[in-house]
PDB file of N, CA and C in Angstrom:
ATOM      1  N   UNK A   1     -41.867 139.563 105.781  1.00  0.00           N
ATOM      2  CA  UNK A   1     -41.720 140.409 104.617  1.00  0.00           C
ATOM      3  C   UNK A   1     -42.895 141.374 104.478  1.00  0.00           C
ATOM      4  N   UNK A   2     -43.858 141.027 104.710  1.00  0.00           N
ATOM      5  CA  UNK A   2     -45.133 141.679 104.442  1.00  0.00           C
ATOM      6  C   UNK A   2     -44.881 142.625 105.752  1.00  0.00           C
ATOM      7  N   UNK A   3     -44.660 142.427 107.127  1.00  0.00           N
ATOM      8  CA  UNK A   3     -44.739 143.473 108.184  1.00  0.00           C
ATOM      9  C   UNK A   3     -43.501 144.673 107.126  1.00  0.00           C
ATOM     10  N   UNK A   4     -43.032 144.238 106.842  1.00  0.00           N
ATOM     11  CA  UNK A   4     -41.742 145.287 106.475  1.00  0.00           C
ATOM     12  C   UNK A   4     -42.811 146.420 105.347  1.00  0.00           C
ATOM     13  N   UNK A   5     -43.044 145.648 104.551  1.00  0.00           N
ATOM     14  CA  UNK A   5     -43.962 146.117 102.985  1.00  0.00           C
ATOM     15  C   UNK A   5     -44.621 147.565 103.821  1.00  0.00           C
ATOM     16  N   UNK A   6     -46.182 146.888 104.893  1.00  0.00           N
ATOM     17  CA  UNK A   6     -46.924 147.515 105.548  1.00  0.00           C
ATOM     18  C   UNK A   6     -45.697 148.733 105.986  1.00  0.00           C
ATOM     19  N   UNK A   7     -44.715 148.517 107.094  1.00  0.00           N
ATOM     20  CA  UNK A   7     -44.340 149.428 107.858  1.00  0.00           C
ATOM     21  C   UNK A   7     -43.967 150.775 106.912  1.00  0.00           C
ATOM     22  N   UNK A   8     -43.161 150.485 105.383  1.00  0.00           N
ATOM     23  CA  UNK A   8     -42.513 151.408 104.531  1.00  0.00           C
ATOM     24  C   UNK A   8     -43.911 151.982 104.096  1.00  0.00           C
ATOM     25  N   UNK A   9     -44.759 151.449 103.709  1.00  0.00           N
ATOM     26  CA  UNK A   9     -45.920 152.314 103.009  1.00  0.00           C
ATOM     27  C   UNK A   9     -46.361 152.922 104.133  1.00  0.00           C
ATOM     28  N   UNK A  10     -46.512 152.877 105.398  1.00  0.00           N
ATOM     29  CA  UNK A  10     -46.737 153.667 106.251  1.00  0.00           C
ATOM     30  C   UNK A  10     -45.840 154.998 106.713  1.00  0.00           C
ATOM     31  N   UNK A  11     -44.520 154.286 106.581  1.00  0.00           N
ATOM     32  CA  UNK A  11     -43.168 155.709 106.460  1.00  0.00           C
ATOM     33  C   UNK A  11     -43.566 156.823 105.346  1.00  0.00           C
ATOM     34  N   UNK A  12     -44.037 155.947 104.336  1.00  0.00           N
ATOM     35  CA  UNK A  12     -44.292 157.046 103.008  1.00  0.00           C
ATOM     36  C   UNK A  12     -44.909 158.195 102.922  1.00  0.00           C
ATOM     37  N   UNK A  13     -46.284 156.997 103.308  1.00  0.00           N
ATOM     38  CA  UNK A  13     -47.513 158.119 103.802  1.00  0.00           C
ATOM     39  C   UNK A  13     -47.118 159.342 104.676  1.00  0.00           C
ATOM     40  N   UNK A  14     -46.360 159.099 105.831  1.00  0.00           N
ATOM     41  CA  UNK A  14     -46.192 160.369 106.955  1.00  0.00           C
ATOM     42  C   UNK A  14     -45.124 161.254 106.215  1.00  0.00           C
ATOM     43  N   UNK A  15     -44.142 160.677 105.194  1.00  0.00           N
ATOM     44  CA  UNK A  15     -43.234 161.813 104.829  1.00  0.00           C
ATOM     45  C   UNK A  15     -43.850 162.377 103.673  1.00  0.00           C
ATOM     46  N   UNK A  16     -45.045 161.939 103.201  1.00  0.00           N
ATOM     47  CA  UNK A  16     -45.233 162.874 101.867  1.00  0.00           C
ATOM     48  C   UNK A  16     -46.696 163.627 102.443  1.00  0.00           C
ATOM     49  N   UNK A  17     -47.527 163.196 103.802  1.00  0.00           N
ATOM     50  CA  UNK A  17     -47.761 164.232 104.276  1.00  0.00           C
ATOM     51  C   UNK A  17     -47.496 165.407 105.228  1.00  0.00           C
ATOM     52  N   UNK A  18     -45.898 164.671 105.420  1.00  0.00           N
ATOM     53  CA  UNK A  18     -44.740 166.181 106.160  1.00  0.00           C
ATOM     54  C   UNK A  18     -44.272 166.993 105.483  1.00  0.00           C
ATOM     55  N   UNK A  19     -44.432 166.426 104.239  1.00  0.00           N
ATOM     56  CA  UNK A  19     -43.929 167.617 102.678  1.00  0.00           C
ATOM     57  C   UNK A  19     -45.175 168.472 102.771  1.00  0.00           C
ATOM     58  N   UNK A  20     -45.989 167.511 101.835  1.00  0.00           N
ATOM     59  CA  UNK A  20     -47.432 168.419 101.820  1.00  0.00           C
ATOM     60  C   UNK A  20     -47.674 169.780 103.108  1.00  0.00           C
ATOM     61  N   UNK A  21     -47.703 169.332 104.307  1.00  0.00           N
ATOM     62  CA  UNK A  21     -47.531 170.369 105.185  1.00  0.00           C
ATOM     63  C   UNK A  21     -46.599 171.523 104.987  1.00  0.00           C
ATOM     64  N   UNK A  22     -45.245 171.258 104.842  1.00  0.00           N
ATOM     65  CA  UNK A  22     -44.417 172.107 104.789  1.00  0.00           C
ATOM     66  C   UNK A  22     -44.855 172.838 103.842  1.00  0.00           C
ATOM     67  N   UNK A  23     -44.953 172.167 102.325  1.00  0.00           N
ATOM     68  CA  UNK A  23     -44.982 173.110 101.067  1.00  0.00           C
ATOM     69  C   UNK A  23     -46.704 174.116 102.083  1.00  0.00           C
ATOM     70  N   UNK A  24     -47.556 173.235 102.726  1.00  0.00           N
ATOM     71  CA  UNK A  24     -48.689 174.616 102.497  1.00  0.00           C
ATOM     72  C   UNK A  24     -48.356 175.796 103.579  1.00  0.00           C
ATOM     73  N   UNK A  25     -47.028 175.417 104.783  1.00  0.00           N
ATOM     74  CA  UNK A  25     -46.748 176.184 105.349  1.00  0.00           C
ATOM     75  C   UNK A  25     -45.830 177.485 104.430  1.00  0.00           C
ATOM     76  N   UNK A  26     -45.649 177.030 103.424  1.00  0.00           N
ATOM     77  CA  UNK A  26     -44.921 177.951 102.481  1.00  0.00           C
ATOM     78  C   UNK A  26     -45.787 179.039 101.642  1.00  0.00           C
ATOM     79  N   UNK A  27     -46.648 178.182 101.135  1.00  0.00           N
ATOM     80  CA  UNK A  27     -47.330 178.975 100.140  1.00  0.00           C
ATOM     81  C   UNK A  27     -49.006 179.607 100.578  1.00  0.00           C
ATOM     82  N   UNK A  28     -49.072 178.611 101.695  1.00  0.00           N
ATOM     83  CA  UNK A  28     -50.635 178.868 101.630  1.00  0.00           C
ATOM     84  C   UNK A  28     -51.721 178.102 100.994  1.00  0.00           C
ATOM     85  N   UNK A  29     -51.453 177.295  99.826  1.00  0.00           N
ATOM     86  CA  UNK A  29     -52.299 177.269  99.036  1.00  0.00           C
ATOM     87  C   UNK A  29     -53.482 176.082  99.626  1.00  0.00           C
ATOM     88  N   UNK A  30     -54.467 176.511 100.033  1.00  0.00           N
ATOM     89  CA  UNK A  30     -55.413 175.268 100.617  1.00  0.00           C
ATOM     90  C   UNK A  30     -55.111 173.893  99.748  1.00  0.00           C
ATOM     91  N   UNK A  31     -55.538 173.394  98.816  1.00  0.00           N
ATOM     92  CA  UNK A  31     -55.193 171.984  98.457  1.00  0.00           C
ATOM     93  C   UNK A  31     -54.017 171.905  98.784  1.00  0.00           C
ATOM     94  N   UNK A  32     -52.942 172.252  99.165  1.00  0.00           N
ATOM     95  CA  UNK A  32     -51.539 171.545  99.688  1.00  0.00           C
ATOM     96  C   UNK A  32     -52.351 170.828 100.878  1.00  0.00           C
ATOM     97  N   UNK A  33     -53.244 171.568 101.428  1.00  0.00           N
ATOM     98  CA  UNK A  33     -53.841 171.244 103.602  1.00  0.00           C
ATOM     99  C   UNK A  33     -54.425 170.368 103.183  1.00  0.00           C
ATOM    100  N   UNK A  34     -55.779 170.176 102.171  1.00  0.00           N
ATOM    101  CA  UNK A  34     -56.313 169.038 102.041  1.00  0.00           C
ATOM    102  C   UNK A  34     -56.141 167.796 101.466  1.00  0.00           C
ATOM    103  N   UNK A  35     -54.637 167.825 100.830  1.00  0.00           N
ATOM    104  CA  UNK A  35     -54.084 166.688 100.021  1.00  0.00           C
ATOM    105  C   UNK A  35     -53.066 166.324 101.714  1.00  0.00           C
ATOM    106  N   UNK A  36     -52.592 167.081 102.691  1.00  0.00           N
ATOM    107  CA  UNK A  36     -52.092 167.113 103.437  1.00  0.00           C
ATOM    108  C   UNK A  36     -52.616 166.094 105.071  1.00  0.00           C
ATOM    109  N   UNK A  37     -53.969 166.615 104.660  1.00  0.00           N
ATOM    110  CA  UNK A  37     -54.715 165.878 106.079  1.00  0.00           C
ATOM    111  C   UNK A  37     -54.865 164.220 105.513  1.00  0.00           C
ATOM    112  N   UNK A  38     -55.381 164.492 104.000  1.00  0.00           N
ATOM    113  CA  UNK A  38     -55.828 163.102 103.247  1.00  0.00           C
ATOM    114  C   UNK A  38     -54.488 161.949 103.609  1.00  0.00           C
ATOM    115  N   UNK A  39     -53.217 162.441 103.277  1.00  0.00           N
ATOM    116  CA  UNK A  39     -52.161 161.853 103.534  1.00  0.00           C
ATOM    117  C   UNK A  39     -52.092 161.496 105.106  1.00  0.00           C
ATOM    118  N   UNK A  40     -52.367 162.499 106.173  1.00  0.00           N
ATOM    119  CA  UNK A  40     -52.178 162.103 107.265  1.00  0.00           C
ATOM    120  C   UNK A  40     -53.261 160.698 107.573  1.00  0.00           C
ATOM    121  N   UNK A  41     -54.489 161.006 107.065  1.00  0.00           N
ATOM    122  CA  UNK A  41     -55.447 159.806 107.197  1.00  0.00           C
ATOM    123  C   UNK A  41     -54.669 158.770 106.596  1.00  0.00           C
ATOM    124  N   UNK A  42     -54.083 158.490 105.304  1.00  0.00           N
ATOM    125  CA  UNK A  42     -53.812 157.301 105.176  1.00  0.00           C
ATOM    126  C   UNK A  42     -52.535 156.771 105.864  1.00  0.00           C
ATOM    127  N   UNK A  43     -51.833 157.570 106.744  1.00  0.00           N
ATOM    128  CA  UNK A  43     -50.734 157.512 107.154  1.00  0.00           C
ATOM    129  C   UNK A  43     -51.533 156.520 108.450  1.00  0.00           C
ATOM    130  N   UNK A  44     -52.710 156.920 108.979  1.00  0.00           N
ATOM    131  CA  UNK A  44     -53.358 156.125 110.070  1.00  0.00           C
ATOM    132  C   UNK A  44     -53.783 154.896 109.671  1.00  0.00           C
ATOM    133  N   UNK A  45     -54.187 154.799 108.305  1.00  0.00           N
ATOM    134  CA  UNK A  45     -54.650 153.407 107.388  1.00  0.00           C
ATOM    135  C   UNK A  45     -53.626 152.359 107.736  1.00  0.00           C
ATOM    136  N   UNK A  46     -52.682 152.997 107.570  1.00  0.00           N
ATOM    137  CA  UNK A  46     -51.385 152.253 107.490  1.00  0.00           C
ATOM    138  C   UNK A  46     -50.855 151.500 108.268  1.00  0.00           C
ATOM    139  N   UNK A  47     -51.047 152.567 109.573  1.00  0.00           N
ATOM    140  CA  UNK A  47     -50.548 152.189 110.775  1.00  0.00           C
ATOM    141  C   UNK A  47     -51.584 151.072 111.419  1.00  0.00           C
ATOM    142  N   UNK A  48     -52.983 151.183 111.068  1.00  0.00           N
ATOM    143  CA  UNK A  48     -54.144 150.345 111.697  1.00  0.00           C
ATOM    144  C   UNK A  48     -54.100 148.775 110.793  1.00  0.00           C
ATOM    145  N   UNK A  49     -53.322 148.720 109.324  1.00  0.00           N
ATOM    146  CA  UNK A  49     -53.345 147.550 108.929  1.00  0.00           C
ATOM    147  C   UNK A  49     -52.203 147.110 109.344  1.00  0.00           C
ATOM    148  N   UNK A  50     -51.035 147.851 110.067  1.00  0.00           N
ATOM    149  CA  UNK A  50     -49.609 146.980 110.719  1.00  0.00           C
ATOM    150  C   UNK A  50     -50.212 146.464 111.797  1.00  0.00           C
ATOM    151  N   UNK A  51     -50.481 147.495 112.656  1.00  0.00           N
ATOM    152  CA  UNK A  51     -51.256 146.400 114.081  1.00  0.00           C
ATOM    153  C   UNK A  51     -52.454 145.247 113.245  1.00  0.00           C
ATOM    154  N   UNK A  52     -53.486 145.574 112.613  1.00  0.00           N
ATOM    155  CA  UNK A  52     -54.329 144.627 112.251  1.00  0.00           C
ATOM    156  C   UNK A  52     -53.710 143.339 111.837  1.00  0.00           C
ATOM    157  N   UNK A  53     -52.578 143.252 110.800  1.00  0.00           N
ATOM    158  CA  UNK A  53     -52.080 142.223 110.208  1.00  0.00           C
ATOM    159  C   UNK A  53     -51.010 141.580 110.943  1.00  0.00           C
ATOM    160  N   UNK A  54     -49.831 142.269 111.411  1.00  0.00           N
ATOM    161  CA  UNK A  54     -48.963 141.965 112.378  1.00  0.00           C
ATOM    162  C   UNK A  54     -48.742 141.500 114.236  1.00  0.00           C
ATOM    163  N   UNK A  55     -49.243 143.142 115.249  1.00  0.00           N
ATOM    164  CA  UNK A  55     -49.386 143.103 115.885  1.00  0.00           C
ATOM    165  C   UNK A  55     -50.740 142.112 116.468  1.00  0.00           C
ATOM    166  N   UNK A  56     -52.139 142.342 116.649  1.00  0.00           N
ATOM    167  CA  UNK A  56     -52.863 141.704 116.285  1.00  0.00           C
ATOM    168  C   UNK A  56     -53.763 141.181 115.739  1.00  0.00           C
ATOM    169  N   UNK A  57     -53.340 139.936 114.984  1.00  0.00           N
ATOM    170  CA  UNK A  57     -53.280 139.376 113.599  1.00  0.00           C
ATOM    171  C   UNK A  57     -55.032 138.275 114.171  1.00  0.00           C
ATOM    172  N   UNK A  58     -55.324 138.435 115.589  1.00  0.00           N
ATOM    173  CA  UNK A  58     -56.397 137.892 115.610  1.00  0.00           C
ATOM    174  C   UNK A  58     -58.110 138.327 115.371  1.00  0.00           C
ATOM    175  N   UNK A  59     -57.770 139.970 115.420  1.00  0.00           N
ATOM    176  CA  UNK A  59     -58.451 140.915 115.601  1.00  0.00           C
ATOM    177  C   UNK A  59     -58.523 141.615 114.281  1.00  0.00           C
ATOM    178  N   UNK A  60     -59.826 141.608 113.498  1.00  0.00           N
ATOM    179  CA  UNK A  60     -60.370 142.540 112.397  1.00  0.00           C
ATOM    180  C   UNK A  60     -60.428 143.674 112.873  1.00  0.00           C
ATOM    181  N   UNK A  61     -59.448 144.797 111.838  1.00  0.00           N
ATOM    182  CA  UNK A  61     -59.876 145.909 111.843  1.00  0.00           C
ATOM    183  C   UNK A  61     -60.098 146.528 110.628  1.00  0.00           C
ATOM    184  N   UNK A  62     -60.789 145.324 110.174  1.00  0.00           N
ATOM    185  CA  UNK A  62     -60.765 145.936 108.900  1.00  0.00           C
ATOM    186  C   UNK A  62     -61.719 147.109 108.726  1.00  0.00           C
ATOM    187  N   UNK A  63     -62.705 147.129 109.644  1.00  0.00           N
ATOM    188  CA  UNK A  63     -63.834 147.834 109.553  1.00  0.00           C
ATOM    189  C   UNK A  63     -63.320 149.111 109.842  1.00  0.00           C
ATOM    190  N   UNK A  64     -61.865 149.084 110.348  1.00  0.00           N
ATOM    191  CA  UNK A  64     -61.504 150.515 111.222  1.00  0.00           C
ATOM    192  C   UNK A  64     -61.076 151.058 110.061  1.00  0.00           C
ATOM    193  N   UNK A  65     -60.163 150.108 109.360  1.00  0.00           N
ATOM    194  CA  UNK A  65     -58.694 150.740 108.712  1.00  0.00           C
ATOM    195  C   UNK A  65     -60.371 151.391 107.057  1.00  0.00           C
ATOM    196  N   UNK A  66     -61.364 150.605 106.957  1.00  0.00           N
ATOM    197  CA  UNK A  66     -62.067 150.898 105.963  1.00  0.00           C
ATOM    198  C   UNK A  66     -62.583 152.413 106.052  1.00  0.00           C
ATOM    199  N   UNK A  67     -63.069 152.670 107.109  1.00  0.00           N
ATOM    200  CA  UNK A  67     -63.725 153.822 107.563  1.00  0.00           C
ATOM    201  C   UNK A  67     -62.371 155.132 107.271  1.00  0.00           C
ATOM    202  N   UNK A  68     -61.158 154.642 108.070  1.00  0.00           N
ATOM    203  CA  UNK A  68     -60.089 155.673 108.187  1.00  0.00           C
ATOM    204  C   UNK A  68     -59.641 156.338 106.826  1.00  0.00           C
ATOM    205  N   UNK A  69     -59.739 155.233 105.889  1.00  0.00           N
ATOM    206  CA  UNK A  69     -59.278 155.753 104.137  1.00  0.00           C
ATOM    207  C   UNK A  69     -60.732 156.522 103.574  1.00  0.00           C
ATOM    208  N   UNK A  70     -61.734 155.892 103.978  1.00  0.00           N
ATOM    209  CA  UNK A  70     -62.926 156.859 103.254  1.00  0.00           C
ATOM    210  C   UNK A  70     -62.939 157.785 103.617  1.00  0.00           C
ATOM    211  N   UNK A  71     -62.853 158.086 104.905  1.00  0.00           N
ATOM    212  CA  UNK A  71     -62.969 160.023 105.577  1.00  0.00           C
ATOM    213  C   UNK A  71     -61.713 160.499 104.893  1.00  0.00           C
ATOM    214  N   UNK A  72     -60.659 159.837 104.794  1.00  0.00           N
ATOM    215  CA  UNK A  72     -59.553 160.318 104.202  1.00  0.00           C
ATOM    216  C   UNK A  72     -59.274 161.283 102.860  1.00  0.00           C
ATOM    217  N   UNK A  73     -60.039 159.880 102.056  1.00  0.00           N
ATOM    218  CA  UNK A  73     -60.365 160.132 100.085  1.00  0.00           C
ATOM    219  C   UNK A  73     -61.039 160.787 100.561  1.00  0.00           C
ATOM    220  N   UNK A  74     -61.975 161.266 101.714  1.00  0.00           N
ATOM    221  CA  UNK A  74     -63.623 162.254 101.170  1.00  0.00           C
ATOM    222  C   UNK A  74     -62.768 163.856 101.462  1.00  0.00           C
ATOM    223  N   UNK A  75     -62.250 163.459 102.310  1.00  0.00           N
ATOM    224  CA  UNK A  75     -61.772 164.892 103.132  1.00  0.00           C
ATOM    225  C   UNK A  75     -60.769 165.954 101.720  1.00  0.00           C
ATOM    226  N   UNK A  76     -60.278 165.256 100.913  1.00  0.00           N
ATOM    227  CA  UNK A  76     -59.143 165.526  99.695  1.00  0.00           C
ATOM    228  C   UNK A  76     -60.734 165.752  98.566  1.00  0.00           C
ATOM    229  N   UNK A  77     -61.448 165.052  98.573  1.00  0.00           N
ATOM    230  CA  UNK A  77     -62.663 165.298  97.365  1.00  0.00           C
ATOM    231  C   UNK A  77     -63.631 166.081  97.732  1.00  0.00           C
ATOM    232  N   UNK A  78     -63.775 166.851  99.296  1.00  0.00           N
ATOM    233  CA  UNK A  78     -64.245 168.076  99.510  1.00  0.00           C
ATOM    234  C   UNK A  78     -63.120 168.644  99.118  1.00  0.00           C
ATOM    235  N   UNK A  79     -61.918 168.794  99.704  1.00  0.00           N
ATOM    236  CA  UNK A  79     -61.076 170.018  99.302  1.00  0.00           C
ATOM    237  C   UNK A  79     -60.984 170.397  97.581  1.00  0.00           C
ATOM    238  N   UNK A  80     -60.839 169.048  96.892  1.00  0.00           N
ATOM    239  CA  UNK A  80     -60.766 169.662  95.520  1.00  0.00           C
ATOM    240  C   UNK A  80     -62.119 170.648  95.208  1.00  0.00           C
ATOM    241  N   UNK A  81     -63.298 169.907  96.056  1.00  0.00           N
ATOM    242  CA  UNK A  81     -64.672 170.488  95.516  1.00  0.00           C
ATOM    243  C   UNK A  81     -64.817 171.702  95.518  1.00  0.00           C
ATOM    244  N   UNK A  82     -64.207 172.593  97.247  1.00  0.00           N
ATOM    245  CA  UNK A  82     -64.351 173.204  97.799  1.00  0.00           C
ATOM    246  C   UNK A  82     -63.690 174.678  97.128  1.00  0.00           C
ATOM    247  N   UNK A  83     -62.250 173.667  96.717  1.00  0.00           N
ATOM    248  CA  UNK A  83     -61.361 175.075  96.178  1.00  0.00           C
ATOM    249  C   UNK A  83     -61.627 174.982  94.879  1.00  0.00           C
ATOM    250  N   UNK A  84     -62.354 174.342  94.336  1.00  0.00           N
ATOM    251  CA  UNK A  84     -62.507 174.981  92.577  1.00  0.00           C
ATOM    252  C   UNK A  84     -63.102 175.927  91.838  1.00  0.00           C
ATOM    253  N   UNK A  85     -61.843 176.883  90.927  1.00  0.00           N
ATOM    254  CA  UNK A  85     -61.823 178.318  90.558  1.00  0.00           C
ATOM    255  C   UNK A  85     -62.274 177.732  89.046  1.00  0.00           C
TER     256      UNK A  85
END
């Protein structure tokens, strides 16, 4: 049950940063790109706690999947920083 949980929050992540992309291929607007990459990072979070927990379940990555969400959140909290009018 839990591999299933992991796998959908990982589907999520990649389709709401395939939106995000699209909409900034539309408009342009930089925070669409940096709410866009942030999503792609956690889309990797995701994928590193299915192998960590599932695939292999002997092997900590936690240290990986920790690192992958902080560059993630930081990369979205420069962009807000970056683009504020």
């Amino acid at each position: 049950m839990a591999a299933t949980i992991y796998t959908l929050c990982a589907l999520v992540a990649l389709l709401c940063a395939a939106l995000l992309v699209r909409a900034y291929r539309r408009s342009r607007y930089r925070l669409l790109l940096w709410s866009a990459l942030c999503f792609s990072g956690l889309t990797l979070n995701n994928v590193l706690l299915v192998i960590d927990k599932v695939v292999l379940p002997d092997v900590d990555l936690s240290v990986w999947r920790t690192s992958v969400a902080l560059a993630s959140v930081s990369v979205l909290l420069f962009g807000l920083i970056w683009d504020a009018e």
